[in-house]
PDB file of N, CA and C in Angstrom:
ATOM      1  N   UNK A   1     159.587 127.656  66.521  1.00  0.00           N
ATOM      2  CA  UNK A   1     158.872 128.913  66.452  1.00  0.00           C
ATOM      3  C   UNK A   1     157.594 128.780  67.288  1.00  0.00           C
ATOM      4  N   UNK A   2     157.626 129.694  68.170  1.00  0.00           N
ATOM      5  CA  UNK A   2     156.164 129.828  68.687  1.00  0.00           C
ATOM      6  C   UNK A   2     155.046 130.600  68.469  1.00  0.00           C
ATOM      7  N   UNK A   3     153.878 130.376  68.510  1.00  0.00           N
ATOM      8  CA  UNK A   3     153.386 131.037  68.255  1.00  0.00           C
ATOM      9  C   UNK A   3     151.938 131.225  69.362  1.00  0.00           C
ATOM     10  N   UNK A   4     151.348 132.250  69.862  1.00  0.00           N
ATOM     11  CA  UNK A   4     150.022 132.563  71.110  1.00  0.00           C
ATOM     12  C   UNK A   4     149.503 131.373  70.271  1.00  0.00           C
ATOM     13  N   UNK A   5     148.426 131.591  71.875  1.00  0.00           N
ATOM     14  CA  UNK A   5     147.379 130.537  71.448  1.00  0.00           C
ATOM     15  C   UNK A   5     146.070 131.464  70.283  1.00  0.00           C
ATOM     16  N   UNK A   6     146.003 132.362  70.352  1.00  0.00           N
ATOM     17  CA  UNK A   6     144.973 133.252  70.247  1.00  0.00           C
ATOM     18  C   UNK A   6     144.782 133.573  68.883  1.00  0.00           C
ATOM     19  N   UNK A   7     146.405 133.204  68.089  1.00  0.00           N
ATOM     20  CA  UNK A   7     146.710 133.184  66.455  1.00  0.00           C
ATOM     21  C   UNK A   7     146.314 132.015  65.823  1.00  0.00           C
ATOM     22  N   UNK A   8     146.289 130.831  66.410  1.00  0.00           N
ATOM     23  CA  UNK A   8     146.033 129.804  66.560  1.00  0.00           C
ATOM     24  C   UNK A   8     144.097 129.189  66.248  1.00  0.00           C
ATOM     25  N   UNK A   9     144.099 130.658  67.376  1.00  0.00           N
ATOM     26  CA  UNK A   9     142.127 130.367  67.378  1.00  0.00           C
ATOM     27  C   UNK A   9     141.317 131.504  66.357  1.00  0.00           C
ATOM     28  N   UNK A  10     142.312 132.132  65.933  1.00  0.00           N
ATOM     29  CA  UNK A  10     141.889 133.047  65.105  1.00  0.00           C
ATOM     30  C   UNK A  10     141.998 132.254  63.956  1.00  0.00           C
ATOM     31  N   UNK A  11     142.889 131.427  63.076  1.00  0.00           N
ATOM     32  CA  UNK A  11     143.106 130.539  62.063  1.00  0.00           C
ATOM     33  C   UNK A  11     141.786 129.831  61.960  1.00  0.00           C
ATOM     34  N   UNK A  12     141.995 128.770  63.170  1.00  0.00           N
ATOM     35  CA  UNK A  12     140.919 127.804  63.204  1.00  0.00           C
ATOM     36  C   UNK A  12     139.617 128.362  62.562  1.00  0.00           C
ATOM     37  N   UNK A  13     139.120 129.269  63.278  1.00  0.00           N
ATOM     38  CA  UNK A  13     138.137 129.821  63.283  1.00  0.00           C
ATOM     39  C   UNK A  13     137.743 130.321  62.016  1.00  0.00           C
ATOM     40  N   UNK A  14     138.327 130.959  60.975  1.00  0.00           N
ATOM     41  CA  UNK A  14     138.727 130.918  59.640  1.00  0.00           C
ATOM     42  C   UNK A  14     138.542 130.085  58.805  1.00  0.00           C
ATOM     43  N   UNK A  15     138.817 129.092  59.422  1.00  0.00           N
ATOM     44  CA  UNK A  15     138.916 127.968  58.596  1.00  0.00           C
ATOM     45  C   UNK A  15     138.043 126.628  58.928  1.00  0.00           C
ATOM     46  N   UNK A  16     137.286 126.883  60.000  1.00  0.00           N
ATOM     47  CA  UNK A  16     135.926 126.739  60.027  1.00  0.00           C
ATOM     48  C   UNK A  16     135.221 127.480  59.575  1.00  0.00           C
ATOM     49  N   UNK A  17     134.966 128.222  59.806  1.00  0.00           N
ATOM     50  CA  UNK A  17     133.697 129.250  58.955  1.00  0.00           C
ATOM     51  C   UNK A  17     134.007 128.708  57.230  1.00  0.00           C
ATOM     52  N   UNK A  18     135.150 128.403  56.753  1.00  0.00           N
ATOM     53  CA  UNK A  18     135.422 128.382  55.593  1.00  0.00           C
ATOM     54  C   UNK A  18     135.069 127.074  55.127  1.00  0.00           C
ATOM     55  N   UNK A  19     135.410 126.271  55.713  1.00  0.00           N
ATOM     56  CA  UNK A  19     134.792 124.818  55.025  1.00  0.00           C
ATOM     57  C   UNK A  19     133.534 124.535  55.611  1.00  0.00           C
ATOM     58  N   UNK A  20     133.030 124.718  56.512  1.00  0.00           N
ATOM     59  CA  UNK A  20     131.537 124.625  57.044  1.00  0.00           C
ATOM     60  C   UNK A  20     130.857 125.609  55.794  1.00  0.00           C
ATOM     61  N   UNK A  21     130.881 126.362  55.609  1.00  0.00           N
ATOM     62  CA  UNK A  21     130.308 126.933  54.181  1.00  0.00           C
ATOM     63  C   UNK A  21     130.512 126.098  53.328  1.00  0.00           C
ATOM     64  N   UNK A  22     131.463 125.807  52.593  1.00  0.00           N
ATOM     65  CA  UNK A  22     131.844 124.936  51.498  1.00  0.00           C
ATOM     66  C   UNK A  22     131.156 123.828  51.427  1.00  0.00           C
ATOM     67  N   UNK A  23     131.021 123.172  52.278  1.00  0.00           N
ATOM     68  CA  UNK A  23     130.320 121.633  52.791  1.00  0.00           C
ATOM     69  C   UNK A  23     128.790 122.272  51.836  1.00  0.00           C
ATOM     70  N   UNK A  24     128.213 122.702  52.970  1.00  0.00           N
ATOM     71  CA  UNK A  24     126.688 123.210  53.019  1.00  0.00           C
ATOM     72  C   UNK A  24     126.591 123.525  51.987  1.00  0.00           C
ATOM     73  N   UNK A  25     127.298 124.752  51.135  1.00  0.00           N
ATOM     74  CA  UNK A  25     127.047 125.164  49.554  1.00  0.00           C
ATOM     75  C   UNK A  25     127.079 123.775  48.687  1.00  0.00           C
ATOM     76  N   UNK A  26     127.979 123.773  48.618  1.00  0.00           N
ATOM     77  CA  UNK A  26     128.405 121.682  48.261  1.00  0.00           C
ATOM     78  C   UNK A  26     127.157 121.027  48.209  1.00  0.00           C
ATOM     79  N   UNK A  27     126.023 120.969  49.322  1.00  0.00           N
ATOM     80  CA  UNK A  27     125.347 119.809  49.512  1.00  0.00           C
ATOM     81  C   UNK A  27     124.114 120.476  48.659  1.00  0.00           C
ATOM     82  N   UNK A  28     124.204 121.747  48.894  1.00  0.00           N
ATOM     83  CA  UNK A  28     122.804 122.557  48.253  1.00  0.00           C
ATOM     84  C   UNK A  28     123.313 122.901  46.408  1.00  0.00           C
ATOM     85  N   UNK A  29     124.248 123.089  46.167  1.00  0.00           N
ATOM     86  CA  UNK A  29     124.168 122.984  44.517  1.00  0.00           C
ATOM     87  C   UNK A  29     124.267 121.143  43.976  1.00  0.00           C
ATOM     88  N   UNK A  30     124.809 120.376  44.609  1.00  0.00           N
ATOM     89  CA  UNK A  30     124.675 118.997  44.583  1.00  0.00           C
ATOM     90  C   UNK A  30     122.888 118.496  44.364  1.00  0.00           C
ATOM     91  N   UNK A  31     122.274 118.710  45.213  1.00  0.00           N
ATOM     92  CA  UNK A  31     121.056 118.531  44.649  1.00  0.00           C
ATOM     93  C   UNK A  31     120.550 119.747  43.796  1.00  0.00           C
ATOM     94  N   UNK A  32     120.401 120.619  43.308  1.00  0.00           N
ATOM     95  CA  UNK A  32     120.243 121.450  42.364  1.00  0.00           C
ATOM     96  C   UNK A  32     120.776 120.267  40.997  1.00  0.00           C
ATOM     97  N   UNK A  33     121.766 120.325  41.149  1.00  0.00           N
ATOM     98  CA  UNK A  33     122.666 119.963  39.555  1.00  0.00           C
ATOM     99  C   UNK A  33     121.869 118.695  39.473  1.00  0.00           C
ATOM    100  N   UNK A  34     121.583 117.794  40.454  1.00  0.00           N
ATOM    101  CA  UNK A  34     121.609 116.367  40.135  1.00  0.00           C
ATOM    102  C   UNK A  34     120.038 116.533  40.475  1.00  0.00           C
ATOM    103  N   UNK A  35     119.040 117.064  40.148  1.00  0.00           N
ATOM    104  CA  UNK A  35     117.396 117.210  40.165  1.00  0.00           C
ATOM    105  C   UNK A  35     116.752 116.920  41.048  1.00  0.00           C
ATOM    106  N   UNK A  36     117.541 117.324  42.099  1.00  0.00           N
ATOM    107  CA  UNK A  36     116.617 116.297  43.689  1.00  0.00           C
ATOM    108  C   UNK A  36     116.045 117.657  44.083  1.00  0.00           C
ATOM    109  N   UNK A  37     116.627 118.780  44.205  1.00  0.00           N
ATOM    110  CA  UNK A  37     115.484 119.761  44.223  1.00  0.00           C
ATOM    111  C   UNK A  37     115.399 120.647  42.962  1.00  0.00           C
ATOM    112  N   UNK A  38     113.961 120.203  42.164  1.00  0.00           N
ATOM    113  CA  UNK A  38     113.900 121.047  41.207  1.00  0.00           C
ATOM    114  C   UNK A  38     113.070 122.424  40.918  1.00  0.00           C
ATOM    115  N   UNK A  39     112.272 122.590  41.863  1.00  0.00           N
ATOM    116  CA  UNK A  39     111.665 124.226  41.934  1.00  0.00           C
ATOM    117  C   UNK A  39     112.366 124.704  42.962  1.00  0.00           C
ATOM    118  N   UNK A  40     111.590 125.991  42.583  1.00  0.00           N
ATOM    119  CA  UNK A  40     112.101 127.173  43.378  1.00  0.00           C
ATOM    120  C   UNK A  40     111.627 127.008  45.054  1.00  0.00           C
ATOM    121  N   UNK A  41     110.273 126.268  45.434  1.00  0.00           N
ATOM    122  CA  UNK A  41     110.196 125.539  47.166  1.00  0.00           C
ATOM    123  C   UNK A  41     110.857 124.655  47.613  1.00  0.00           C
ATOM    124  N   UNK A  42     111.281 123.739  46.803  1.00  0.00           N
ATOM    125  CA  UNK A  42     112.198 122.359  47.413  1.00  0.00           C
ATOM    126  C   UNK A  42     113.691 123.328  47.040  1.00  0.00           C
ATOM    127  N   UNK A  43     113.924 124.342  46.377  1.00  0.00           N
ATOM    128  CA  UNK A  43     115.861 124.725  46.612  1.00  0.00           C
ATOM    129  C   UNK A  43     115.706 125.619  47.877  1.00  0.00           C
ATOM    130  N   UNK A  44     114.192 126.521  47.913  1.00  0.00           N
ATOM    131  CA  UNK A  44     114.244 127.173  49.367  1.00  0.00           C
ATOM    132  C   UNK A  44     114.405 126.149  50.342  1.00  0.00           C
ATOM    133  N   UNK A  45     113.733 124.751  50.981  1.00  0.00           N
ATOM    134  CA  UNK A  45     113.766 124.383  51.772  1.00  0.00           C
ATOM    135  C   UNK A  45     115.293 123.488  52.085  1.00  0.00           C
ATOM    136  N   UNK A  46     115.508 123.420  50.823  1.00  0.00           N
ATOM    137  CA  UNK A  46     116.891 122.625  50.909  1.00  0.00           C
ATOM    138  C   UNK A  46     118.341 123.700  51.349  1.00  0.00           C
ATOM    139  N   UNK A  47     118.150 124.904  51.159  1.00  0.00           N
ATOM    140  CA  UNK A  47     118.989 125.844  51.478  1.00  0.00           C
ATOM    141  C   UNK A  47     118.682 126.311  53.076  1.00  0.00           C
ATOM    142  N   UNK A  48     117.331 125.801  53.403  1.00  0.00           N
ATOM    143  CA  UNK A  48     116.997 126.187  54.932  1.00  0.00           C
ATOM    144  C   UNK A  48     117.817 125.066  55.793  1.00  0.00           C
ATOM    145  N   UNK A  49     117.480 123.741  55.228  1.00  0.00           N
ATOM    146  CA  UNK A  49     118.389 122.964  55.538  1.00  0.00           C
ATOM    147  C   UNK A  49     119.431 122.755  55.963  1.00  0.00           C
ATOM    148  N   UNK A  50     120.334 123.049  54.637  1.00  0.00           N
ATOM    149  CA  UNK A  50     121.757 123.277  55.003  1.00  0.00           C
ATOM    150  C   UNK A  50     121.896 124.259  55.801  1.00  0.00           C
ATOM    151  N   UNK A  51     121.598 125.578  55.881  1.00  0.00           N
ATOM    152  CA  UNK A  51     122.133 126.151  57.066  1.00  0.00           C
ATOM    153  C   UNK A  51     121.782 126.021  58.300  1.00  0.00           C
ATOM    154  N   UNK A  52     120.974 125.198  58.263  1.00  0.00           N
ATOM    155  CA  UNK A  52     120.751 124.299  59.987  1.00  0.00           C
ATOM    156  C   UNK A  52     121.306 123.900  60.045  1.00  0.00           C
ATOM    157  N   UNK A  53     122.289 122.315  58.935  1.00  0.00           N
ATOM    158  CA  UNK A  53     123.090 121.779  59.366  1.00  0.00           C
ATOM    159  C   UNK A  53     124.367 122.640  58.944  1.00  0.00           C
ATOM    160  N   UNK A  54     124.916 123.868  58.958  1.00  0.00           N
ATOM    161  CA  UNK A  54     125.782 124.707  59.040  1.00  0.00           C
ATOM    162  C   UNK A  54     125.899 124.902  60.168  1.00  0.00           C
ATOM    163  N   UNK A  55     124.991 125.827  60.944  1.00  0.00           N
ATOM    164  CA  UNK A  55     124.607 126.217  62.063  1.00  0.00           C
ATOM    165  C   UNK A  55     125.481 125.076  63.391  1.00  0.00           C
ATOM    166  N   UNK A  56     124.619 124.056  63.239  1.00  0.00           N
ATOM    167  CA  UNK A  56     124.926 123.193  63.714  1.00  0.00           C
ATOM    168  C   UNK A  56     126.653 122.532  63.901  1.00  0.00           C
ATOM    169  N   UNK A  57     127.348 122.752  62.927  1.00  0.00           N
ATOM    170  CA  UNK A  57     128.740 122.103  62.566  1.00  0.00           C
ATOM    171  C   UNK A  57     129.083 123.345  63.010  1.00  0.00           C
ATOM    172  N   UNK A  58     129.074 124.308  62.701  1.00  0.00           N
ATOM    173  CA  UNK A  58     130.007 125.916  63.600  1.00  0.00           C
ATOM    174  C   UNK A  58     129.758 125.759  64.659  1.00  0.00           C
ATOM    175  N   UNK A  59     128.104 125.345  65.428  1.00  0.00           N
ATOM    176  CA  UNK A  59     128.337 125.383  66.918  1.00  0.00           C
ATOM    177  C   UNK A  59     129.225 124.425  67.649  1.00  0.00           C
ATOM    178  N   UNK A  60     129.483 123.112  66.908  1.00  0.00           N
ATOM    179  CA  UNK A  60     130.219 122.192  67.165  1.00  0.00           C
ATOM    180  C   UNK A  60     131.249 122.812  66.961  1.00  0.00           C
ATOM    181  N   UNK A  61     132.293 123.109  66.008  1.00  0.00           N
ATOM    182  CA  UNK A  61     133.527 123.306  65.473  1.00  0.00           C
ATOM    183  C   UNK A  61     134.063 124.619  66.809  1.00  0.00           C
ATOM    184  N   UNK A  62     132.799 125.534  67.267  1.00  0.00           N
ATOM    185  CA  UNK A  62     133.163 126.109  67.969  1.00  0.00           C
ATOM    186  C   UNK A  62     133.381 125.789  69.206  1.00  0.00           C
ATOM    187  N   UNK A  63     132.516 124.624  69.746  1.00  0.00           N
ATOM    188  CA  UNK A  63     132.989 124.209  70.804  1.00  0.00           C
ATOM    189  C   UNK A  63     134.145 123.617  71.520  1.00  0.00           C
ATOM    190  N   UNK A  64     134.139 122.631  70.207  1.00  0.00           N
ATOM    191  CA  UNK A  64     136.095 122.136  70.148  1.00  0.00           C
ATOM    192  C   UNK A  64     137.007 123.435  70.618  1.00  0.00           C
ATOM    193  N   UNK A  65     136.839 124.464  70.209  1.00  0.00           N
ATOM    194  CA  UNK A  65     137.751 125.803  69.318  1.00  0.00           C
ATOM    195  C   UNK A  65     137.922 126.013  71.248  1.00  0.00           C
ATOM    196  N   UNK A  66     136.544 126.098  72.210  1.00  0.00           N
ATOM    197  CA  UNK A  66     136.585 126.446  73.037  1.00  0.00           C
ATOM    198  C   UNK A  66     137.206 125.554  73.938  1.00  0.00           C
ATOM    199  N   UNK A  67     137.177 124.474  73.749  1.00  0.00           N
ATOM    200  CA  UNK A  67     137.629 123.039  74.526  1.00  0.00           C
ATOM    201  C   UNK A  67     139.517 123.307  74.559  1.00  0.00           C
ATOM    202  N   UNK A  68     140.076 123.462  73.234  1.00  0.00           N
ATOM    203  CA  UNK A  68     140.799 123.888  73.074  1.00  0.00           C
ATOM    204  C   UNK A  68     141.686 124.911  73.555  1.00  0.00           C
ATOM    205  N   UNK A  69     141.244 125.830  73.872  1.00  0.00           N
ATOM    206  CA  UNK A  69     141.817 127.427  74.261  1.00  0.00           C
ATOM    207  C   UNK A  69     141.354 127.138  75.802  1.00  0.00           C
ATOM    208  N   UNK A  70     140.370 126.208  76.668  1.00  0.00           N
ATOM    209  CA  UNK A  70     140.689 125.961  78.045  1.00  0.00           C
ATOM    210  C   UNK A  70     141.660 124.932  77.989  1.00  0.00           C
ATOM    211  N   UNK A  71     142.513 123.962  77.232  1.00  0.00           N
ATOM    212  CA  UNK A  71     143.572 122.977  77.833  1.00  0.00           C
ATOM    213  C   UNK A  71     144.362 123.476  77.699  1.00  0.00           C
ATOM    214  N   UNK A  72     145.074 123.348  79.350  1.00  0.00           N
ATOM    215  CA  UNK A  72     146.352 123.839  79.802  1.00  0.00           C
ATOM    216  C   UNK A  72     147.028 123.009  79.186  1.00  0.00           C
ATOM    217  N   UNK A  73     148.579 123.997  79.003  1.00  0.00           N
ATOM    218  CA  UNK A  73     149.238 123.521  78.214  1.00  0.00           C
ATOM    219  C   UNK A  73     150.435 122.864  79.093  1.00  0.00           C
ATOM    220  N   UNK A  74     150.796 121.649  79.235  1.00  0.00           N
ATOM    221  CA  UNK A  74     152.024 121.350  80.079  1.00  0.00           C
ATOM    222  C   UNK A  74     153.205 121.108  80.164  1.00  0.00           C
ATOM    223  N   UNK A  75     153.614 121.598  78.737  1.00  0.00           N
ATOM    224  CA  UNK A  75     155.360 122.277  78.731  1.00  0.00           C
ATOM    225  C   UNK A  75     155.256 123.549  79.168  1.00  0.00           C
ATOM    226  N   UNK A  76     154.618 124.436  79.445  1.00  0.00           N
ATOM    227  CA  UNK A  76     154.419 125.568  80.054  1.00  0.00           C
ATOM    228  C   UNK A  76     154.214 125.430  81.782  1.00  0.00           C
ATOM    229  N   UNK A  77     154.836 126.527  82.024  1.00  0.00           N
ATOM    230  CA  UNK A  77     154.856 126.730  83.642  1.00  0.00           C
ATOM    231  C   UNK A  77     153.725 127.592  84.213  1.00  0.00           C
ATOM    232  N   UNK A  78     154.045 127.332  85.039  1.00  0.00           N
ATOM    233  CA  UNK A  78     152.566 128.330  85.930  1.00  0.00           C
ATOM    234  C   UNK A  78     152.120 130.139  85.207  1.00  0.00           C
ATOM    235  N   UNK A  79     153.775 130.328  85.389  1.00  0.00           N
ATOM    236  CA  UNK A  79     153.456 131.926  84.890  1.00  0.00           C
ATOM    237  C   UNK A  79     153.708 132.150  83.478  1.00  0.00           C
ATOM    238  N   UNK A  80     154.081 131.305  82.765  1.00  0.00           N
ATOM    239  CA  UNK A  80     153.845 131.348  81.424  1.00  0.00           C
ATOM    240  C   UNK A  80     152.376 131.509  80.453  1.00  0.00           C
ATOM    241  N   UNK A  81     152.585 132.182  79.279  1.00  0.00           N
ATOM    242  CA  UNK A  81     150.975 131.846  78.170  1.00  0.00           C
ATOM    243  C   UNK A  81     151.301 131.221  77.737  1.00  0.00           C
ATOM    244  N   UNK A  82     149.988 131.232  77.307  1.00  0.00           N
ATOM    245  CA  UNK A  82     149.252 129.353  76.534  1.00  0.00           C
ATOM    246  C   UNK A  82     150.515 129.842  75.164  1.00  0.00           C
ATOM    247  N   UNK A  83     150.877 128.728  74.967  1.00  0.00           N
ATOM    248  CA  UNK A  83     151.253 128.708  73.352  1.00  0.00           C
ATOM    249  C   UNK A  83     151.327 127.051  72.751  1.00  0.00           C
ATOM    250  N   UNK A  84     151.625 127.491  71.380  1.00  0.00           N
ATOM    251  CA  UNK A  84     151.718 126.404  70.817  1.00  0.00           C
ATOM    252  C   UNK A  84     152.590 126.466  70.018  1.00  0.00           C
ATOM    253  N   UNK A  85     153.327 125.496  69.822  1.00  0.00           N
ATOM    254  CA  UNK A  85     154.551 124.938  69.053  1.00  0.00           C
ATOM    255  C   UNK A  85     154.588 124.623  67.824  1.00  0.00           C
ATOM    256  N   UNK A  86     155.188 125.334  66.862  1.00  0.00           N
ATOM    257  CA  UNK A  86     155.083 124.638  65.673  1.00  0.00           C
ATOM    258  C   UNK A  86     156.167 124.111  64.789  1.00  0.00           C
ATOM    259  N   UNK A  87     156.115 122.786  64.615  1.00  0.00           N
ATOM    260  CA  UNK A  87     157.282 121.722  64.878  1.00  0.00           C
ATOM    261  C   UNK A  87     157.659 121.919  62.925  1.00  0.00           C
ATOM    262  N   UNK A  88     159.092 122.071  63.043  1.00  0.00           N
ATOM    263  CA  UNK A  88     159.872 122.172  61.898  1.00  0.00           C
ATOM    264  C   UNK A  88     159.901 120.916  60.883  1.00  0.00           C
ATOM    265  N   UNK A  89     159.359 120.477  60.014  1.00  0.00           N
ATOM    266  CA  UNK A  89     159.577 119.103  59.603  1.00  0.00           C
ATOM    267  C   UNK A  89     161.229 119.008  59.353  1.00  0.00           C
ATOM    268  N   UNK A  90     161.806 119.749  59.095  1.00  0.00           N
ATOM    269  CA  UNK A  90     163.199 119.351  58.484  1.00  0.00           C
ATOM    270  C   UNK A  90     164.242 118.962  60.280  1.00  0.00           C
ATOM    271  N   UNK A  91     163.373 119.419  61.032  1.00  0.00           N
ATOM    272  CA  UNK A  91     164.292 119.063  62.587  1.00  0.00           C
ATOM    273  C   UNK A  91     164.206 117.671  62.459  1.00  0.00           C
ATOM    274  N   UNK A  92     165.314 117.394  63.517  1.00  0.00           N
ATOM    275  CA  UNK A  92     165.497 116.056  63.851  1.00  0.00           C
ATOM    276  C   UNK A  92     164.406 115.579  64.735  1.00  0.00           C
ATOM    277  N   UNK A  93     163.773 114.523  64.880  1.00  0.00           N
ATOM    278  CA  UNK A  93     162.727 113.652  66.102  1.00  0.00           C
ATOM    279  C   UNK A  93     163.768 114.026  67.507  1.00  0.00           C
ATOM    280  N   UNK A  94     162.469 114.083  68.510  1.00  0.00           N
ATOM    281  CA  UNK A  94     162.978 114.548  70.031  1.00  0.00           C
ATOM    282  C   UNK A  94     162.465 113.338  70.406  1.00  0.00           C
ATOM    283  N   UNK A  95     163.945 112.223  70.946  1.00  0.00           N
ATOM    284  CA  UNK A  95     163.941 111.095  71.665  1.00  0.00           C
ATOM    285  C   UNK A  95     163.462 111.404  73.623  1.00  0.00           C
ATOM    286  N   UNK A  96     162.451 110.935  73.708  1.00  0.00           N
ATOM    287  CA  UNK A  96     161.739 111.433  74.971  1.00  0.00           C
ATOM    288  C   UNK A  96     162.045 110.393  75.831  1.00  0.00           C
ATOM    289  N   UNK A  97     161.827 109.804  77.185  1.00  0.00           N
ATOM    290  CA  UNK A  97     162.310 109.123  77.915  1.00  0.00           C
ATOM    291  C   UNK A  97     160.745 108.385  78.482  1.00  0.00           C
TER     292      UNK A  97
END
């Protein structure tokens, strides 16, 4: 089954935004629960925090995303689109030469 590349970067992308949140929320109720920030200035600064290092991991995650969607693909021919393959576990292994 094939599927564009573009369904592909739409997922990703999803699913970065989705655990790059998770992480960051993660790290900011983690110190909450466990008393490392206990007023209301150290949970502001610790929430400024994390979304720097949010910020930071999406601009990364996005760059890959972009690194990605420029590599040509080379089972594909000149006039073909980008796609990507998505391999059946129950198929048999493709003996390559």
């Amino acid at each position: 089954m094939w599927l564009p590349l573009w369904t592909w970067i739409v997922l990703y992308a999803i699913g970065l935004t989705a655990a790059v949140y998770h992480f960051c929320n993660g790290i900011v109720t983690f110190c909450i629960t466990w008393g490392i920030t206990v007023g209301v200035t150290a949970r502001r600064k610790m929430s400024i925090a994390a979304g720097g290092l949010g910020a930071i991991l999406m601009i990364w995650g996005v760059l890959s995303l972009v690194a990605l969607a420029q590599t040509p693909n080379k089972d594909s021919g000149p006039h073909s689109t980008a796609t990507l393959r998505v391999v059946d576990s129950q198929a048999a292994p493709v003996s390559r030469p």
